[in-house]
Protein backbone atom coordinates (compact mmCIF):
# COMPACT_ATOMS: atom_id res chain seq x y z
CA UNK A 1 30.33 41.86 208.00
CA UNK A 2 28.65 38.85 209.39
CA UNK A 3 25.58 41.59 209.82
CA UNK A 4 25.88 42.32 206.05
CA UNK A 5 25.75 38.42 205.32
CA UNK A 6 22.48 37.77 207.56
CA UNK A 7 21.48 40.24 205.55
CA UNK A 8 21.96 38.94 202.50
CA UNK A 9 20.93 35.42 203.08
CA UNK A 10 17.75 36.68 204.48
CA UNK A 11 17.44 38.54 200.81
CA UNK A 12 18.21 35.51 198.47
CA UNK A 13 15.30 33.46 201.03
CA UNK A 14 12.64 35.83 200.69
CA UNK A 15 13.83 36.24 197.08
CA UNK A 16 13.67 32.64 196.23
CA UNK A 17 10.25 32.24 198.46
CA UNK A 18 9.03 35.02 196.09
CA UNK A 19 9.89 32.86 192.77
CA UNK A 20 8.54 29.97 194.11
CA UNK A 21 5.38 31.58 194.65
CA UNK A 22 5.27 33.19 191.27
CA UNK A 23 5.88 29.89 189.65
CA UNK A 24 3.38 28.70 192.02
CA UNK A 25 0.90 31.48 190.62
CA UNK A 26 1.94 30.28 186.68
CA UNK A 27 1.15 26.94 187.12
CA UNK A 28 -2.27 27.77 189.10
CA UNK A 29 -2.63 30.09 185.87
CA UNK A 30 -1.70 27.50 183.50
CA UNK A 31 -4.02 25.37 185.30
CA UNK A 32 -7.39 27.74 184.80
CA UNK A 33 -6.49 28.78 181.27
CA UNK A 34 -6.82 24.89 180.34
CA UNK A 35 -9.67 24.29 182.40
CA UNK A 36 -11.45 27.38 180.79
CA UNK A 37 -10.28 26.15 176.91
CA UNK A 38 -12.13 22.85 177.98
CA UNK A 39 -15.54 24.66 179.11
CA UNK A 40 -15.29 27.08 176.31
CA UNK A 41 -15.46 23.77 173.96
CA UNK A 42 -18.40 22.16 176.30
CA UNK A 43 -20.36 25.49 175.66
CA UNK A 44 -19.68 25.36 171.96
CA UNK A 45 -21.16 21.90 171.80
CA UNK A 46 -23.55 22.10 173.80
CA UNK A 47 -24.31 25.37 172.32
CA UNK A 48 -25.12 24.03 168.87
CA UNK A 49 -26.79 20.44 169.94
CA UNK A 50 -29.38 22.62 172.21
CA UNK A 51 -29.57 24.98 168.93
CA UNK A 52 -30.25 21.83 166.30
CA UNK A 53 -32.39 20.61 168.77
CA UNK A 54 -34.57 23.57 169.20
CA UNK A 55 -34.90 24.36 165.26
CA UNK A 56 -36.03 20.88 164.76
CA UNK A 57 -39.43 21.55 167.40
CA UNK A 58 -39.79 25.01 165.99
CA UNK A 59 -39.41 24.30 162.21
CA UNK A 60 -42.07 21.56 162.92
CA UNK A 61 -44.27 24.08 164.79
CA UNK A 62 -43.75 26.71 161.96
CA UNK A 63 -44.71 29.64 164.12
CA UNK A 64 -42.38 32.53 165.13
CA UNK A 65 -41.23 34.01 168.84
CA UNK A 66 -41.15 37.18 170.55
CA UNK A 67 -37.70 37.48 172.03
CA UNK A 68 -37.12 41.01 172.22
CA UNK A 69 -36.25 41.01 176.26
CA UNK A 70 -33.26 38.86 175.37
CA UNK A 71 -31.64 42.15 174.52
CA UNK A 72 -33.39 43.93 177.26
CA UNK A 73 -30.78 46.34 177.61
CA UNK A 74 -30.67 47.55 174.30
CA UNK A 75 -33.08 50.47 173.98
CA UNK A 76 -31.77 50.89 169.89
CA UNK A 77 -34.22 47.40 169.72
CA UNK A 78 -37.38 48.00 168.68
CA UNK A 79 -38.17 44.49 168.20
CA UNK A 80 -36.43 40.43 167.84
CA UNK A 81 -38.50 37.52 166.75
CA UNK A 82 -37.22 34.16 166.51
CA UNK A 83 -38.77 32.83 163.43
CA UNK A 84 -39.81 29.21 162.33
CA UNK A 85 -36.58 29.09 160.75
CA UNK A 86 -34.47 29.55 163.45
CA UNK A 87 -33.47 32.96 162.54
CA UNK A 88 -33.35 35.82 164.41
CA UNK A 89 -34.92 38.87 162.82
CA UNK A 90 -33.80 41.89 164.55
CA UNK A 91 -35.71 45.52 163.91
CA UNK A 92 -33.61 48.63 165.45
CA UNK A 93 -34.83 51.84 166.37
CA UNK A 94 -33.40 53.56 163.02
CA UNK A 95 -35.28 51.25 160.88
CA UNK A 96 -32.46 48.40 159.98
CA UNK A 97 -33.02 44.98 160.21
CA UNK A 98 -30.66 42.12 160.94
CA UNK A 99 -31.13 38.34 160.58
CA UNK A 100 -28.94 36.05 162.13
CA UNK A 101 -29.14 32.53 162.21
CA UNK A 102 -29.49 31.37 165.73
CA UNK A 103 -26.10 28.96 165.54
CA UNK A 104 -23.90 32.50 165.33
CA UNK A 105 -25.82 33.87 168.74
CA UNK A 106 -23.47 33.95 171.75
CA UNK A 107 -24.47 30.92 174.53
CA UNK A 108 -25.59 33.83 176.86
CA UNK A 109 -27.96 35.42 174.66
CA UNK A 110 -28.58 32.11 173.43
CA UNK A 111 -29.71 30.82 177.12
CA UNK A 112 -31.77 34.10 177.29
CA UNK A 113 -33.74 33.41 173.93
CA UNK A 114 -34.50 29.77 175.19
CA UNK A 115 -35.65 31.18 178.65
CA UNK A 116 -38.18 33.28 176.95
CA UNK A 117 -39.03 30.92 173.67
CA UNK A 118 -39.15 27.60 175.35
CA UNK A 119 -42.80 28.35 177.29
CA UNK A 120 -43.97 30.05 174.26
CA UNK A 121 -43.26 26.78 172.16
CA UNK A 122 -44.56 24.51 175.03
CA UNK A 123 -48.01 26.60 174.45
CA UNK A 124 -47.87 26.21 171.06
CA UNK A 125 -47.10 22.48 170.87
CA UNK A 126 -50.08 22.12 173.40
CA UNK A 127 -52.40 23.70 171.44
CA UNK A 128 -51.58 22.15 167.91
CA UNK A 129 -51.92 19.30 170.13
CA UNK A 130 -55.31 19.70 171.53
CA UNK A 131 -56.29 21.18 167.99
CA UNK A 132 -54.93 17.78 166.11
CA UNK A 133 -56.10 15.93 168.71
CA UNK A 134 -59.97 16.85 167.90
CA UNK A 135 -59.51 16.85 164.47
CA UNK A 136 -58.70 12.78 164.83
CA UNK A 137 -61.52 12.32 167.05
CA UNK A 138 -63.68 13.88 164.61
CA UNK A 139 -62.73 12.42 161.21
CA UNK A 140 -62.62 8.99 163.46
CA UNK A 141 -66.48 9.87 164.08
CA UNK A 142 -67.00 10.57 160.37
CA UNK A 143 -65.26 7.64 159.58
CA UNK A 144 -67.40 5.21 161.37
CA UNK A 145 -70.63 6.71 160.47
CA UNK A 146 -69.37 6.88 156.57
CA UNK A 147 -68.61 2.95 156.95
CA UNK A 148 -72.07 2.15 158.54
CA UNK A 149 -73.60 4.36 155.43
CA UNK A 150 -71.56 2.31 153.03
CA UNK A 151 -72.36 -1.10 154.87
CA UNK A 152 -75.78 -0.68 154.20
CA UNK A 153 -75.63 0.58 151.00
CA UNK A 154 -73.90 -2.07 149.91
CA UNK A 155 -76.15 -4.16 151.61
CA UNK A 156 -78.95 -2.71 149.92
CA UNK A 157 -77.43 -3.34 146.22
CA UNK A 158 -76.71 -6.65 146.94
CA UNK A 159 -79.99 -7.95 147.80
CA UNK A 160 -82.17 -8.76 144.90
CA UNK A 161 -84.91 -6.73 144.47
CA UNK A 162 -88.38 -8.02 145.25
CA UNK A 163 -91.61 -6.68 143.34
């Protein structure tokens, strides 16, 4: 009998070892979940700053984006453009179109859109720049020359004239 208690004894240890590591595993579990129902949140904010954010330069910009190889995968895309708008206009293979507004994108798809729009907008905003840029320069030119016309004209009407 004492054979049939070692037994035993040994049983209820390795079953209590056992629940103590399960509970060990539930509270490591526990542990995760909340840790991933806090970086779920993160994303979402972050998520929709990055995405006001970005409409904001683009609206300004007022020109649209390729973004097709966001969804390179997807050979049923025919084309995605990212519009002024911040919508994205997507043209399938059988001929329907969807338009989402970028806020309802996932973060992944999301981080792929920036990836591919972000370089495009830099160019743009560098160009407008340049473009704006020698537009001043040139109506500062016309200005000055306009006033130096307008100085002497006035000059000219204010002196008496001599016959």
């Amino acid at each position: 009998m004492s054979t049939e208690l070692q037994i035993q004894g040994k049983n209820a240890q390795k079953k209590a070892s056992d629940d103590s590591d399960i509970d060990q595993l539930i509270k490591t579990l526990q542990e995760e979940s909340h840790q991933m129902i806090e970086l779920i949140e993160i994303e979402r904010t972050y998520s929709a700053e990055a995405v006001t954010q970005f409409k904001r330069i683009i609206a300004a910009l007022g020109t649209s984006y390729n973004v097709k190889d966001a969804w390179s995968g997807r050979a049923d895309i025919d084309k995605a453009v990212l519009t002024a708008q911040g919508d994205i206009c997507i043209f399938y293979s059988s001929g329907t179109v969807q338009s989402k507004p970028l806020e309802s994108i996932s973060s992944e798809t999301l981080l792929k859109i920036l990836t591919l729009a972000v370089p495009e907008v830099k160019r743009t905003l560098s160009e407008k720049r340049q473009i704006t840029g020698l537009r001043a320069s040139i109506l500062e030119r016309v200005a000055k020359e306009l006033s130096k016309v307008s100085d002497e004209s006035q000059e000219r009407t204010a002196r008496p004239k001599t016959h």
